[in-house]
N, C-alpha and C. Protein backbone atom coordinates (compact mmCIF):
# COMPACT_ATOMS: atom_id res chain seq x y z
N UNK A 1 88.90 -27.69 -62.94
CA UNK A 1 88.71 -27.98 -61.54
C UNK A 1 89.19 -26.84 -60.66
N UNK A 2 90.22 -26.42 -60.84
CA UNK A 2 90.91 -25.10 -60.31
C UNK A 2 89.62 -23.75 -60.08
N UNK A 3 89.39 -23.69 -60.97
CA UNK A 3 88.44 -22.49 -61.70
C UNK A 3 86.92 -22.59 -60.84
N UNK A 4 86.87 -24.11 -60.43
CA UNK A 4 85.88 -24.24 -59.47
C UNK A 4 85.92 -24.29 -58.37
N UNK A 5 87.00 -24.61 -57.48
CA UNK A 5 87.65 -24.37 -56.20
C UNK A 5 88.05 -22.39 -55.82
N UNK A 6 88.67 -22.21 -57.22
CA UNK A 6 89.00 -20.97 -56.67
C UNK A 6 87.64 -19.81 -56.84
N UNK A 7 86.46 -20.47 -57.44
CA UNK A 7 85.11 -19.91 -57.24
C UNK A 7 83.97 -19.87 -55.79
N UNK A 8 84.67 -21.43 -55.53
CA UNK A 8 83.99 -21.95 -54.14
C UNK A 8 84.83 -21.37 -53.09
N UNK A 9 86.15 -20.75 -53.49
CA UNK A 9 86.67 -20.17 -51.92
C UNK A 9 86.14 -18.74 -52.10
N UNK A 10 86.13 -17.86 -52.91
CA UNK A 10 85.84 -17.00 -53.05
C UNK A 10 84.77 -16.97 -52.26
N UNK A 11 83.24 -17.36 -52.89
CA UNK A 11 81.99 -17.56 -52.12
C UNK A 11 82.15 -18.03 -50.55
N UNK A 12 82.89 -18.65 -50.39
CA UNK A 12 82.77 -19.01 -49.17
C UNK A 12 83.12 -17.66 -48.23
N UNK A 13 84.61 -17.23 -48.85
CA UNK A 13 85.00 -15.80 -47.77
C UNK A 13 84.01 -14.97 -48.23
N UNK A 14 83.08 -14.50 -48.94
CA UNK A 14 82.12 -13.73 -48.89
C UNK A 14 80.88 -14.00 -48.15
N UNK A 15 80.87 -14.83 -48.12
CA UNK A 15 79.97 -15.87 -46.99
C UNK A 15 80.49 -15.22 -46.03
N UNK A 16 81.61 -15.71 -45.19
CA UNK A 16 82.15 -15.60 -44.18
C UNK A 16 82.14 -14.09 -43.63
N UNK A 17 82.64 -13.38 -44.72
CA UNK A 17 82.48 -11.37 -44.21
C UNK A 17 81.37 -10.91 -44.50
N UNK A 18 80.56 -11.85 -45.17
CA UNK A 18 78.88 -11.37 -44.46
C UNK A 18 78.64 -11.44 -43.13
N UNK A 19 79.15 -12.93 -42.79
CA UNK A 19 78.62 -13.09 -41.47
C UNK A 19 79.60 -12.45 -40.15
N UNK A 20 80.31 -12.09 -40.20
CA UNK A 20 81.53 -10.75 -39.82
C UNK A 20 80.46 -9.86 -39.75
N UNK A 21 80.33 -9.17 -40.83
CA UNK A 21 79.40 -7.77 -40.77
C UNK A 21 78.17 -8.18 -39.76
N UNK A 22 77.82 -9.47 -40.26
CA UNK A 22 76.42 -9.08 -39.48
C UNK A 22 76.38 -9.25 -37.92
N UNK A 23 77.70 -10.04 -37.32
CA UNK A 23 78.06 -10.34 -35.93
C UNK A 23 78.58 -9.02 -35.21
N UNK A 24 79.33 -8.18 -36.18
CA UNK A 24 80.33 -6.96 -35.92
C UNK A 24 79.00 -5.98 -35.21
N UNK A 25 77.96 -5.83 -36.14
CA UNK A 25 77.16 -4.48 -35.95
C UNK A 25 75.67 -5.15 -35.67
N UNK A 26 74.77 -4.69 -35.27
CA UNK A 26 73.72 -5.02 -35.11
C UNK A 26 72.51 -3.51 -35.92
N UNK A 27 72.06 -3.83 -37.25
CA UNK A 27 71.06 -3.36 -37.90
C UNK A 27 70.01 -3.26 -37.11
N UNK A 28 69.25 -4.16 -36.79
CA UNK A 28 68.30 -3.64 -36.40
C UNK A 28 68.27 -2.95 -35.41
N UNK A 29 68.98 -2.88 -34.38
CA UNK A 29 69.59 -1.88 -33.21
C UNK A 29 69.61 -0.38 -34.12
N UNK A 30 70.09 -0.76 -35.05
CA UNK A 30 70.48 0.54 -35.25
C UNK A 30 69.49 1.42 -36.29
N UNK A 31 68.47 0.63 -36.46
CA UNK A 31 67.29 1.35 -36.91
C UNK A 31 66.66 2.92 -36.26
N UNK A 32 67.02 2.42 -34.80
CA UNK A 32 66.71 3.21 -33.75
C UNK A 32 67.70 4.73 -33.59
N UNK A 33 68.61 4.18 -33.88
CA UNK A 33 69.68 5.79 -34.34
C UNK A 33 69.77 6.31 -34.95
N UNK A 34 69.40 5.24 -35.79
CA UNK A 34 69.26 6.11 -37.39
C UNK A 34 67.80 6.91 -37.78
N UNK A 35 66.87 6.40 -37.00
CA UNK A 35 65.36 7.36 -36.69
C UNK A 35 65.89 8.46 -35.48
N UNK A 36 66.36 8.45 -34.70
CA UNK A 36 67.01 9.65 -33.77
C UNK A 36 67.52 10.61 -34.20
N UNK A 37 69.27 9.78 -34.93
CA UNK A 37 70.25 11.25 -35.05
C UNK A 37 70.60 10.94 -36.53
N UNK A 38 70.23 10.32 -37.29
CA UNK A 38 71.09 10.05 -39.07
C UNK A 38 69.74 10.49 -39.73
N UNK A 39 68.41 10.41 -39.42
CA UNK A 39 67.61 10.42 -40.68
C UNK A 39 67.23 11.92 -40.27
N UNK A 40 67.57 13.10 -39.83
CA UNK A 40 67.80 14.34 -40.22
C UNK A 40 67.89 14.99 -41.83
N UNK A 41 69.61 14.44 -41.63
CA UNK A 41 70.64 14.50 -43.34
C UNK A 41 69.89 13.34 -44.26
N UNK A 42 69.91 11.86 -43.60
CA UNK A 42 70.09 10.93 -44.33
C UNK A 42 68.32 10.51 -44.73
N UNK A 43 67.12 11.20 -44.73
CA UNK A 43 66.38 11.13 -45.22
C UNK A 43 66.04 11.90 -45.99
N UNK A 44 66.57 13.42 -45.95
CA UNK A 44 66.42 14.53 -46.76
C UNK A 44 67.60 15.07 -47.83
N UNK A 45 68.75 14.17 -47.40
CA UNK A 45 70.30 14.69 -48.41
C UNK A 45 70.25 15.81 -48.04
N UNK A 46 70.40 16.31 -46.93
CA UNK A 46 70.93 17.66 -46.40
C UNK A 46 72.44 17.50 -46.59
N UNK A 47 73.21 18.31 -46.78
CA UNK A 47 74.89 18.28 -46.50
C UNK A 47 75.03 16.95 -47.57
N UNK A 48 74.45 17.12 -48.88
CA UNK A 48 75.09 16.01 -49.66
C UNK A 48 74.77 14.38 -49.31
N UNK A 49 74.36 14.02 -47.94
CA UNK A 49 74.69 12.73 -47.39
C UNK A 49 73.63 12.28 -48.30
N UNK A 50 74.16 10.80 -48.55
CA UNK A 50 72.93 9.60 -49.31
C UNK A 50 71.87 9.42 -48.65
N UNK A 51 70.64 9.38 -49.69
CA UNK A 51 69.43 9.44 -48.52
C UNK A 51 69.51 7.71 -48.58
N UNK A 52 68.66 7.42 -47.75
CA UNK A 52 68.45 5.62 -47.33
C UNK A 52 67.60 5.33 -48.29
N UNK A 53 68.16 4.00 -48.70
CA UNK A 53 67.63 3.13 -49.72
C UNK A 53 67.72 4.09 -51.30
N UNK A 54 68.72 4.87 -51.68
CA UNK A 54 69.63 5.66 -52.92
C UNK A 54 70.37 4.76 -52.69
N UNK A 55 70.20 3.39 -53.97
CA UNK A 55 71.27 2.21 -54.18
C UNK A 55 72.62 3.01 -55.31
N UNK A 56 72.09 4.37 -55.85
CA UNK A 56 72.75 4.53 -56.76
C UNK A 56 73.95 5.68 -55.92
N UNK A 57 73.28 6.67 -55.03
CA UNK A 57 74.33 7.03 -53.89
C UNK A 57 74.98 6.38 -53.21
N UNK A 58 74.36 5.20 -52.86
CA UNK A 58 75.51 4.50 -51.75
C UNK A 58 76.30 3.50 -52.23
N UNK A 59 76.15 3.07 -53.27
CA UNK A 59 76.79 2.12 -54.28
C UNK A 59 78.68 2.54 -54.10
N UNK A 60 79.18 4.11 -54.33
CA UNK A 60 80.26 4.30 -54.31
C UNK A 60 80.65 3.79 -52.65
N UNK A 61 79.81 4.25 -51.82
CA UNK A 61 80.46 3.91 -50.42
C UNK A 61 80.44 2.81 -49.93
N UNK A 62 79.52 2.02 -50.31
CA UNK A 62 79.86 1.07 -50.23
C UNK A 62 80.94 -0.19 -50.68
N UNK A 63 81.45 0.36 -51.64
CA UNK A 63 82.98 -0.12 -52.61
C UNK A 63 84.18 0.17 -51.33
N UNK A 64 83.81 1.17 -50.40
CA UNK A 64 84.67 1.71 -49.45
C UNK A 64 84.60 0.59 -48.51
N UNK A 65 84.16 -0.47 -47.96
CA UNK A 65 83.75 -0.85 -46.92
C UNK A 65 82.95 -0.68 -46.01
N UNK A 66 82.61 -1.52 -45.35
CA UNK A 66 81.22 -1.09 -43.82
C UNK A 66 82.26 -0.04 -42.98
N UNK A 67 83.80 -1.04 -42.83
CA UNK A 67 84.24 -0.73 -41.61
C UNK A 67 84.91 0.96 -41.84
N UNK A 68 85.11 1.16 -43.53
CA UNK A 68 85.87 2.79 -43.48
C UNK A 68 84.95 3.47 -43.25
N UNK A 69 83.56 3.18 -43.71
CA UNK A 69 82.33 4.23 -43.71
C UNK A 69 81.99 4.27 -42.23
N UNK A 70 82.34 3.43 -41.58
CA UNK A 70 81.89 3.72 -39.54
C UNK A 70 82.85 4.44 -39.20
N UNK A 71 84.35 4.19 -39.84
CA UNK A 71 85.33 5.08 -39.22
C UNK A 71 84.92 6.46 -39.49
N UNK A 72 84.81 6.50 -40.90
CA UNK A 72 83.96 8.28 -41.48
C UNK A 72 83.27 8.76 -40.28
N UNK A 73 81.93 8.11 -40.43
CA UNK A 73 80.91 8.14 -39.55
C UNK A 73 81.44 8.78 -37.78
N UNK A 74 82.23 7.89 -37.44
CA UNK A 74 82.34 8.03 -35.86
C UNK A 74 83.39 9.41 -36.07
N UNK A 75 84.16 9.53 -37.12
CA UNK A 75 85.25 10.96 -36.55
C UNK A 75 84.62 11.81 -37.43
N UNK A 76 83.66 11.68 -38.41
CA UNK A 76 83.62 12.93 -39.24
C UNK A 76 84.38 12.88 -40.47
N UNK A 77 83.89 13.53 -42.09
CA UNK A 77 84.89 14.19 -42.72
C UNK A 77 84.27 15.31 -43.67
N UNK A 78 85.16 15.57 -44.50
CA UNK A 78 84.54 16.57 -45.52
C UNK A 78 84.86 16.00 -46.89
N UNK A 79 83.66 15.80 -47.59
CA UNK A 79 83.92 15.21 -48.90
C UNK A 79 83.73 16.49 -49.90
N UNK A 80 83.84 16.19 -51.16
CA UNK A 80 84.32 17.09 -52.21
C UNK A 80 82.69 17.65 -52.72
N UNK A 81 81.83 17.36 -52.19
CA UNK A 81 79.82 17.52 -51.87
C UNK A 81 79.37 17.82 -50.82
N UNK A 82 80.02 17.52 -49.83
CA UNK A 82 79.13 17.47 -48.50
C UNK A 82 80.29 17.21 -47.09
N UNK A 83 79.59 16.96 -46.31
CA UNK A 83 80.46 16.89 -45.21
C UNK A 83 79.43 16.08 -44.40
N UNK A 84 80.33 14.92 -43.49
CA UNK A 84 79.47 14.36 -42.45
C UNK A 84 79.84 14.71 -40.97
N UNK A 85 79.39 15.55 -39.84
CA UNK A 85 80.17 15.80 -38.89
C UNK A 85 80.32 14.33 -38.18
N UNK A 86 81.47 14.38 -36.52
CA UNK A 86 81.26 13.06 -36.34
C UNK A 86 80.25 12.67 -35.69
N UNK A 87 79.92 11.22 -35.40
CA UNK A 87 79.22 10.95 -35.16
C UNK A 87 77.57 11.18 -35.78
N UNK A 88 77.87 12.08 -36.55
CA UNK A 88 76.31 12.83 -37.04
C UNK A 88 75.76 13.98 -36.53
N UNK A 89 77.13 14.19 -35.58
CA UNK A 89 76.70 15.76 -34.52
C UNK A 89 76.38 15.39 -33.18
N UNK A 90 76.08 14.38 -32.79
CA UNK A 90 75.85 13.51 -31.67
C UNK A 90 76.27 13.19 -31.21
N UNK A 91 77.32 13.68 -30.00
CA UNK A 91 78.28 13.21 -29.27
C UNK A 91 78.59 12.08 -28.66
N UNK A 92 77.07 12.13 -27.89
CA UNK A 92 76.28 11.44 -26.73
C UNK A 92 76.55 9.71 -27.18
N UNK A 93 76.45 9.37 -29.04
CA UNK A 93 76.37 8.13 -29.42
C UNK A 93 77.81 6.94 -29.18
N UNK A 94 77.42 6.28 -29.02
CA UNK A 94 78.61 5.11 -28.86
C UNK A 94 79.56 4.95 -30.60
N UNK A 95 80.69 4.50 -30.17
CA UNK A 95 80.76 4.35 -31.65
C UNK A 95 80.14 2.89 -32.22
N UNK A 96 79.47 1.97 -30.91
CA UNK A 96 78.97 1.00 -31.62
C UNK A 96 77.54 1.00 -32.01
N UNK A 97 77.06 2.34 -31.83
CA UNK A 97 75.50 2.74 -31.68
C UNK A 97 75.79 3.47 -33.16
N UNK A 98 76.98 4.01 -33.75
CA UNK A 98 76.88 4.63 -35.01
C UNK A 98 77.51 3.69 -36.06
N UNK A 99 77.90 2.26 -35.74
CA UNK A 99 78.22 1.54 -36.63
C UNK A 99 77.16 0.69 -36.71
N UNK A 100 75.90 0.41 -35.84
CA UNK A 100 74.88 0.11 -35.93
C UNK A 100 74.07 0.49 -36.66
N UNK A 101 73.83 1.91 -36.91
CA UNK A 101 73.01 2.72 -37.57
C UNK A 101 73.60 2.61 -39.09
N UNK A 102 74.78 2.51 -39.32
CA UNK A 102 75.84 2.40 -40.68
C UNK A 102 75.12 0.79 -41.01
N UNK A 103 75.47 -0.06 -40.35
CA UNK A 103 74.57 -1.27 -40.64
C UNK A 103 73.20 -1.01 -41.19
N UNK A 104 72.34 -0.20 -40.51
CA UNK A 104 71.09 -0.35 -40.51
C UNK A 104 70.92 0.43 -42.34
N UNK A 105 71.79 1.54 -42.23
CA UNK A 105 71.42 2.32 -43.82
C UNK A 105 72.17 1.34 -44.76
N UNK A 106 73.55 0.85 -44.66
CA UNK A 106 73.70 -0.14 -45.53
C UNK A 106 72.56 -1.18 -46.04
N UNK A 107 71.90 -1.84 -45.20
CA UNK A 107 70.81 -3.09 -45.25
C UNK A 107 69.88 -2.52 -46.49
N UNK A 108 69.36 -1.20 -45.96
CA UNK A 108 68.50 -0.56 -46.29
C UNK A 108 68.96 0.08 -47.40
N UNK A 109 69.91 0.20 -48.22
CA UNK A 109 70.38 0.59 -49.41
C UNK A 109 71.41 -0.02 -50.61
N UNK A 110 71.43 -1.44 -50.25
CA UNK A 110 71.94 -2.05 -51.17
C UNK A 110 71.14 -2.57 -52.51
């Protein structure tokens, strides 16, 4: 009985930080940024970055979280392959317009 409760809470908080993620960021919004200022790198793997919908590239970052990969995303870093500047080089973007777009390539690459 244990073994089934502590299965059903599990599912449930995964339930629950799905629906987190999907309240937090808005994907389809961010389709639109990610056709602007991400699918440069992120359709061609310029600078290393995962191209969209590479389940086998984004698989590691995604083990990272939505929310470390927006932090990446919005300040920038340099990985041991590539480098992402911040924002994507795009100053101009909100950081909720680049956690949108992080939504939108997540969706699109799991």
């Amino acid at each position: 009985m244990s073994r089934f409760v502590s299965t059903a809470l599990i599912g449930a908080a995964m339930l629950v930080s799905g629906n987190a993620f999907a309240a937090k960021y808005d994907a389809a919004a961010g389709k639109a940024t990610y056709d602007a200022s991400c699918a440069t790198c992120h359709k061609t793997g310029m600078m290393s970055a995962p191209k969209l919908g590479d389940k086998a590239a984004w698989a590691p970052r995604l083990g990272q979280g939505v929310d470390a990969m927006v932090a990446k995303s919005v300040k920038g870093f340099k990985g041991s392959k590539g480098m992402m500047p911040a924002k994507g080089g795009n100053a101009a973007l909100t950081d909720a317009q680049v956690g949108n777009a992080v939504a939108y390539m997540v969706g699109q690459s799991k």
